[in-house]
C-alpha atoms as a PDB file:
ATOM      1  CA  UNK A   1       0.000   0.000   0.000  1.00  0.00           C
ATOM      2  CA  UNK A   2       2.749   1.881   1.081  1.00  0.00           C
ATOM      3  CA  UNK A   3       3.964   1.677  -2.779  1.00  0.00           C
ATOM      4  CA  UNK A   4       0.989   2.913  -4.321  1.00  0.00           C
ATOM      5  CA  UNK A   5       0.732   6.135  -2.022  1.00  0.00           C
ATOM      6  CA  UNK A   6       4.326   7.061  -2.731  1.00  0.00           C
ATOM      7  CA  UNK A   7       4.120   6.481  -6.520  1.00  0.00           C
ATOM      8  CA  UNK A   8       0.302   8.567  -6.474  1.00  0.00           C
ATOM      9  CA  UNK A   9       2.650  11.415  -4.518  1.00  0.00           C
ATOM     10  CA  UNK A  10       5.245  11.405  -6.982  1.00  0.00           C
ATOM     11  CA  UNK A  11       2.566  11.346  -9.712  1.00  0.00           C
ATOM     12  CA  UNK A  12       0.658  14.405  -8.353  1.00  0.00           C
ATOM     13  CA  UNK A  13       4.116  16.326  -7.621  1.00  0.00           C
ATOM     14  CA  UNK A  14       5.409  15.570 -11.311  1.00  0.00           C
ATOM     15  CA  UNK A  15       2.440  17.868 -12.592  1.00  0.00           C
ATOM     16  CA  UNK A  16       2.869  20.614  -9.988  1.00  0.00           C
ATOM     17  CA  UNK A  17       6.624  21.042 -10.992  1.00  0.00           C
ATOM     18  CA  UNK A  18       5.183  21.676 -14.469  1.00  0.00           C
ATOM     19  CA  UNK A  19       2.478  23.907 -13.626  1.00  0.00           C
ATOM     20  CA  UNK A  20       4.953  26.079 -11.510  1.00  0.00           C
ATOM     21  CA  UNK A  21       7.426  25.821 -14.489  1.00  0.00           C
ATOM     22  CA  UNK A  22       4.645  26.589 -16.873  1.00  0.00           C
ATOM     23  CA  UNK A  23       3.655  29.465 -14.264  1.00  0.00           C
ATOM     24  CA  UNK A  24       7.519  30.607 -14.402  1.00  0.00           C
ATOM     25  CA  UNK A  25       7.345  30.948 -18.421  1.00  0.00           C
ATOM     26  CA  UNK A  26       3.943  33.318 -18.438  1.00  0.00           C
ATOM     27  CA  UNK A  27       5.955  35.638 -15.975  1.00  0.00           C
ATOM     28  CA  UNK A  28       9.090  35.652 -17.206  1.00  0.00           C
ATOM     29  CA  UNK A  29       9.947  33.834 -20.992  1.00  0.00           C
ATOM     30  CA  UNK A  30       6.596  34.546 -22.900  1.00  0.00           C
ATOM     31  CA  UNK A  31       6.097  38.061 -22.203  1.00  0.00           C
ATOM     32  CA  UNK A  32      10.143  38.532 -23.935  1.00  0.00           C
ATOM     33  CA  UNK A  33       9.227  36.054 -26.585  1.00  0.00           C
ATOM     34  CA  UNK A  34       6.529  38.047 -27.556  1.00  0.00           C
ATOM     35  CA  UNK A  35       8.009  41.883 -27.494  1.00  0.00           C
ATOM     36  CA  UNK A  36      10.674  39.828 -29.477  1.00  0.00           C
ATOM     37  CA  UNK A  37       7.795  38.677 -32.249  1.00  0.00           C
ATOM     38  CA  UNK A  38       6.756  42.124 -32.243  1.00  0.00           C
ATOM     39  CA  UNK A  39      10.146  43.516 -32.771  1.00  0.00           C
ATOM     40  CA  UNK A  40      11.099  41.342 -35.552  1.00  0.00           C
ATOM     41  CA  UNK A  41       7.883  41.701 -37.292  1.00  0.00           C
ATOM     42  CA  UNK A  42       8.304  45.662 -36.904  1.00  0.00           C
ATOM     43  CA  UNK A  43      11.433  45.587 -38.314  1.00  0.00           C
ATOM     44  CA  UNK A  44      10.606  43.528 -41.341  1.00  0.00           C
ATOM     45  CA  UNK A  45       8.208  45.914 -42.162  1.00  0.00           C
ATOM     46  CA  UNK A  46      10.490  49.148 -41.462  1.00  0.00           C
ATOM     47  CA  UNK A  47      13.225  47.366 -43.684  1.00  0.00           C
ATOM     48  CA  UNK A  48      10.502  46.281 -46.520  1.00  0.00           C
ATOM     49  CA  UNK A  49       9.722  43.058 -47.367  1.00  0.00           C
ATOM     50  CA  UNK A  50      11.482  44.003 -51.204  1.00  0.00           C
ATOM     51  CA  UNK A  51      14.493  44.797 -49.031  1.00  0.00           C
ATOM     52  CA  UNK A  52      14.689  41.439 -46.974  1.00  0.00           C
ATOM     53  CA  UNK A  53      13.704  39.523 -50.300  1.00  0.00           C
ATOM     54  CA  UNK A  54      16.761  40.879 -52.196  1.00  0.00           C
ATOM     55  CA  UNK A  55      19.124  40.073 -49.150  1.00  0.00           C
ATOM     56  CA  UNK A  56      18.203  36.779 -49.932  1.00  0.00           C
ATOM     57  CA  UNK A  57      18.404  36.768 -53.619  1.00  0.00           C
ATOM     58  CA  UNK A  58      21.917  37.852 -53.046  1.00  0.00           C
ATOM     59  CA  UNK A  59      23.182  35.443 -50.659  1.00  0.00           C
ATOM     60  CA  UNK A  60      22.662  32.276 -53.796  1.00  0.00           C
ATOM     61  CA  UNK A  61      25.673  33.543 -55.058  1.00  0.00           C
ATOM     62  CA  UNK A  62      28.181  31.457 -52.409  1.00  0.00           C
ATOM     63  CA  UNK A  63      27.998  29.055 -49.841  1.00  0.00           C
ATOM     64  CA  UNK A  64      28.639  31.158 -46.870  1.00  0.00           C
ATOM     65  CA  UNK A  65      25.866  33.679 -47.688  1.00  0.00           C
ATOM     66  CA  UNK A  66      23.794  30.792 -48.391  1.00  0.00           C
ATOM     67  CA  UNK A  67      24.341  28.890 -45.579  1.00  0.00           C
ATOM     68  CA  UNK A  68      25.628  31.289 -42.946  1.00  0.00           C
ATOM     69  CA  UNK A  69      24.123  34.692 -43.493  1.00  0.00           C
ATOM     70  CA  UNK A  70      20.152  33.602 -45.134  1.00  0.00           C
ATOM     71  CA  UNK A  71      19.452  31.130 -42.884  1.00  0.00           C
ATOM     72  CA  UNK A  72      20.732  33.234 -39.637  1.00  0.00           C
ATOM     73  CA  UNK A  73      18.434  36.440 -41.510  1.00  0.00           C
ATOM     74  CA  UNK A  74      15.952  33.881 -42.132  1.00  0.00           C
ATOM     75  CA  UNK A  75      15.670  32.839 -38.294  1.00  0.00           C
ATOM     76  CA  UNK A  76      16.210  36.031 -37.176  1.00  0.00           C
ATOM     77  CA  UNK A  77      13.513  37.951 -38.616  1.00  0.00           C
ATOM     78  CA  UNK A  78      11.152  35.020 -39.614  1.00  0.00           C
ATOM     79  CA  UNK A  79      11.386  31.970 -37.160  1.00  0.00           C
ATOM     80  CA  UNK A  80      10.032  28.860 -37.310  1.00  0.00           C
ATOM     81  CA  UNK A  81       8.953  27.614 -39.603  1.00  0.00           C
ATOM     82  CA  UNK A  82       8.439  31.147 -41.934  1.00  0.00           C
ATOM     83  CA  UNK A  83      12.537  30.928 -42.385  1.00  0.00           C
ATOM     84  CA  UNK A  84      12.546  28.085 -44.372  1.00  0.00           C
ATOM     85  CA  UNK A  85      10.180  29.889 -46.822  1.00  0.00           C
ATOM     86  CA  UNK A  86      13.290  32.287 -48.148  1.00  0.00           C
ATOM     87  CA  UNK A  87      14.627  29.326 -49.793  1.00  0.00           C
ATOM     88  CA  UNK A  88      12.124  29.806 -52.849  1.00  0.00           C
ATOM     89  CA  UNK A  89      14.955  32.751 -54.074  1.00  0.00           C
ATOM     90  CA  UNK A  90      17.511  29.922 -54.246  1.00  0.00           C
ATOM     91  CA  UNK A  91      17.767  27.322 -56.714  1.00  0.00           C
ATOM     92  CA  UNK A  92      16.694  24.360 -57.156  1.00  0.00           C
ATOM     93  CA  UNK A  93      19.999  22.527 -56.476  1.00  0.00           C
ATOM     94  CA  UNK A  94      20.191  24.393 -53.125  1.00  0.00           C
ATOM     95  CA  UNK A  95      17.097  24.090 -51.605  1.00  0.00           C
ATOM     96  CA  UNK A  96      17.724  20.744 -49.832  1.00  0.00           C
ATOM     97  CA  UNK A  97      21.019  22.411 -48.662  1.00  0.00           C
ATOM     98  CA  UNK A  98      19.748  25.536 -47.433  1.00  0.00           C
ATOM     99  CA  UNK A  99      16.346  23.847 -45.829  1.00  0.00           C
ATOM    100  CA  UNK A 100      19.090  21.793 -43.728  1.00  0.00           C
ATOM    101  CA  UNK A 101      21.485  24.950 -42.665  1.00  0.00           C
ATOM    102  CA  UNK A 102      17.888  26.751 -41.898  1.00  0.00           C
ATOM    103  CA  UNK A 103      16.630  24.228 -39.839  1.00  0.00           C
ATOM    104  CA  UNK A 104      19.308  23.729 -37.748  1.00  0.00           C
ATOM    105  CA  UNK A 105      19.391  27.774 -37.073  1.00  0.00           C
ATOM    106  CA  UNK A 106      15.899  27.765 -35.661  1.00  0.00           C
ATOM    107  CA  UNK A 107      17.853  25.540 -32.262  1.00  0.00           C
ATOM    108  CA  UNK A 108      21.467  26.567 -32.214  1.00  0.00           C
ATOM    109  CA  UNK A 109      19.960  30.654 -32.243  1.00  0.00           C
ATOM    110  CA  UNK A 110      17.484  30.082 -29.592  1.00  0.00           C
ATOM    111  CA  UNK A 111      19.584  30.843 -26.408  1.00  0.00           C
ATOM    112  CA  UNK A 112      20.255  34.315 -27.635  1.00  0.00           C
ATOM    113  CA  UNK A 113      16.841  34.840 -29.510  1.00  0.00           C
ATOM    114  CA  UNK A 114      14.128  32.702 -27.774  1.00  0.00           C
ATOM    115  CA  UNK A 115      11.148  33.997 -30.461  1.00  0.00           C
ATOM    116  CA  UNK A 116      12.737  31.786 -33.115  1.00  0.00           C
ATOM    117  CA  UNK A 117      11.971  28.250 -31.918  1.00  0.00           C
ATOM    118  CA  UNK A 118       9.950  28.799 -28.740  1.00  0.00           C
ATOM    119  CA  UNK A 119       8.260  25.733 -29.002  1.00  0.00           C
ATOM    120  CA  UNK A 120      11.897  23.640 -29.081  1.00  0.00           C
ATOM    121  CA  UNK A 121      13.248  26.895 -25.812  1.00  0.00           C
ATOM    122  CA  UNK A 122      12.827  23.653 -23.135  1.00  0.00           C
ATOM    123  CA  UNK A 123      16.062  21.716 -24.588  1.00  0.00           C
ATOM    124  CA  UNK A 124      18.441  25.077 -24.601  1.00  0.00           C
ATOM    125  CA  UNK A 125      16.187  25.977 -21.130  1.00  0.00           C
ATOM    126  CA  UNK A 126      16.951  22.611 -19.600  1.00  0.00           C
ATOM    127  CA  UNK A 127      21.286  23.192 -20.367  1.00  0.00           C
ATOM    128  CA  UNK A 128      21.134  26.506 -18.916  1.00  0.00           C
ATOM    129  CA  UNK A 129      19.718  25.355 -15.865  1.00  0.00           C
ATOM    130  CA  UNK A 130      22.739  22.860 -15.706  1.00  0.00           C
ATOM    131  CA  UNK A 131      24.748  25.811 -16.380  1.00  0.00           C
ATOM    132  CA  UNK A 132      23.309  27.848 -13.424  1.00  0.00           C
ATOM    133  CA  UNK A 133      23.330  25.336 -11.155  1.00  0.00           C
ATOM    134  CA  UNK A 134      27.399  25.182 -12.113  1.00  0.00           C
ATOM    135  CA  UNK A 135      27.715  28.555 -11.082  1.00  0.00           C
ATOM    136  CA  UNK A 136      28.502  29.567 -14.909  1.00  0.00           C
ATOM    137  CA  UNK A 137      26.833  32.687 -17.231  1.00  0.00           C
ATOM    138  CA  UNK A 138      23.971  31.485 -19.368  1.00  0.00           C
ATOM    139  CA  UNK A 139      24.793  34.837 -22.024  1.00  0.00           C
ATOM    140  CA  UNK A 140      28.049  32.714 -22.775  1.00  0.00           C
ATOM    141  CA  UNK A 141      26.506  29.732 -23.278  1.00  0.00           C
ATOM    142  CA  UNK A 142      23.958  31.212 -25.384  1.00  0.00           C
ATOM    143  CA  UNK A 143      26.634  33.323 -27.317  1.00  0.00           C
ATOM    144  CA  UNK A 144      28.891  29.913 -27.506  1.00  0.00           C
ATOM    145  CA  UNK A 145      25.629  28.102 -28.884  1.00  0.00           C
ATOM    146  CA  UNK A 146      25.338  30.102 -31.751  1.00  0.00           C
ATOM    147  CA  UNK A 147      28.898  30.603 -32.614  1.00  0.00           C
ATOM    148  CA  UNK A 148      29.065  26.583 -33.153  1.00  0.00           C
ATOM    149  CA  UNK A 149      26.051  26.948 -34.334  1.00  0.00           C
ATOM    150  CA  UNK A 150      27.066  29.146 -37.296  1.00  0.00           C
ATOM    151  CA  UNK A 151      29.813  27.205 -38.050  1.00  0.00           C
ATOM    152  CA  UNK A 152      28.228  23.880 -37.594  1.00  0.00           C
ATOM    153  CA  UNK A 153      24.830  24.937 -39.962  1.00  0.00           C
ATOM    154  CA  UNK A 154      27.634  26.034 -42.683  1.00  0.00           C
ATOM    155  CA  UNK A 155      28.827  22.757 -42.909  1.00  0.00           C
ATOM    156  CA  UNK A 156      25.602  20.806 -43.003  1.00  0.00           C
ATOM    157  CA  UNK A 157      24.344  23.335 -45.559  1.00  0.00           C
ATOM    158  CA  UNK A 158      27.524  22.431 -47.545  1.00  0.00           C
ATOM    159  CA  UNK A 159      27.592  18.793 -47.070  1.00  0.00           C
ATOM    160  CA  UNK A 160      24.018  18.771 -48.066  1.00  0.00           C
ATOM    161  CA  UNK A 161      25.096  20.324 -51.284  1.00  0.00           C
ATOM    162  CA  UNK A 162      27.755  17.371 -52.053  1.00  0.00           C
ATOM    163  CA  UNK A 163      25.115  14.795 -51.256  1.00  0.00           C
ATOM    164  CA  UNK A 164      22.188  16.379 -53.622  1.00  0.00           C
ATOM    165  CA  UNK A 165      24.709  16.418 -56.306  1.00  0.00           C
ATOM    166  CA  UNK A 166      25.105  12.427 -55.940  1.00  0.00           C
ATOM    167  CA  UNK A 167      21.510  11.648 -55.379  1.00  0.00           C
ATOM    168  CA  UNK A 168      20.873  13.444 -58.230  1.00  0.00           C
ATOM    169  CA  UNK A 169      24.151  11.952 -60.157  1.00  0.00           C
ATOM    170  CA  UNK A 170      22.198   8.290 -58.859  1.00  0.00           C
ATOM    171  CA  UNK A 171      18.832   8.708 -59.946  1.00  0.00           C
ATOM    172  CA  UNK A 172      19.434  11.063 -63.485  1.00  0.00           C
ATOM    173  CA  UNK A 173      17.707  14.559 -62.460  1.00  0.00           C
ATOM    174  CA  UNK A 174      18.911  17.521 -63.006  1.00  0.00           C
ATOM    175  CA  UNK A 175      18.565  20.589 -60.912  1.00  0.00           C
ATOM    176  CA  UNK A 176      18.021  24.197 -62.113  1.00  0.00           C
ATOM    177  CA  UNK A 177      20.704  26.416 -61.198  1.00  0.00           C
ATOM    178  CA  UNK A 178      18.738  29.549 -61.765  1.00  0.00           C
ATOM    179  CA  UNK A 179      16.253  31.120 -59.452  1.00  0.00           C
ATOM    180  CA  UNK A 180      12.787  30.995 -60.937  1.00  0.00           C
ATOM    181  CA  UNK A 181      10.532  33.054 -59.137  1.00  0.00           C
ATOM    182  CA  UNK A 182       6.655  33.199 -60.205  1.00  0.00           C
END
């Protein structure tokens, strides 16, 4: 008997710790998540959306714009999942490429700039705690995150570019390397 009360406690207590957690967000992370939203979406329309859509029709040209600068834009201003959408100015041949590099930018930017991925802020959340508890700054984590991040989403933007060229080499299609836009 003694069993079932203790696992019935621990059952109970496992959804208080998440509705003081949740509690903790609506105080603290949401309300910055949201000013951040608005921000972003104020500045997109302060730049012009002609403005941010030549940005990215410029950064096809190399592998580091494409990879590195777009996708960090794209997060930036956009985030998930609306920075995926400025790979329609590449083309075709880098669209798998720059979907990976893009995708990968909505984690490795969300210490620094939570109103990219909020939904996915528990897993960088959960390391900073660690962090805290260490005695260590969260900022530099969050600044180290996306400084491997940059580097690391380069080089799965560019791999991805080796492997698209043999799929494509293994099952006879050929990419467009212009940018169609309609």
């Amino acid at each position: 008997m003694d069993f079932l009360v203790k696992f019935a406690e621990g059952f109970m207590n496992l959804f208080k710790t998440g509705a003081e957690t949740f509690i903790s967000w609506m105080t603290n992370i949401i309300p910055i998540v949201l000013l951040l939203l608005v921000a972003m979406n104020t500045l997109i329309r302060l730049i012009g959306e002609e403005r941010v859509n030549w940005l990215a029709k410029k950064s096809a040209k190399n592998p580091i714009m494409r990879y590195m600068v777009l996708p960090f834009f794209g997060t930036f201003m956009l985030g998930n999942p609306m920075s995926l959408s400025l790979g329609r100015f590449l083309p075709e041949k880098y669209k798998p490429s720059y979907y990976a590099s893009a995708a990968y930018f909505n984690h490795t930017n969300n210490g620094l700039f939570p109103h990219i991925n909020p939904g996915e802020l528990f897993v960088y959340l959960g390391i900073a705690a660690g962090i805290e508890k260490l005695g260590l700054s969260t900022t530099e984590l969050a600044v180290r995150y996306l400084l491997v991040g940059l580097v690391a989403n380069l080089m799965s933007g560019w791999v991805t570019d080796f492997t698209t060229v043999w799929v494509s080499k293994q099952q006879n299609i050929k990419l467009s390397d212009e940018v169609k836009l309609q």
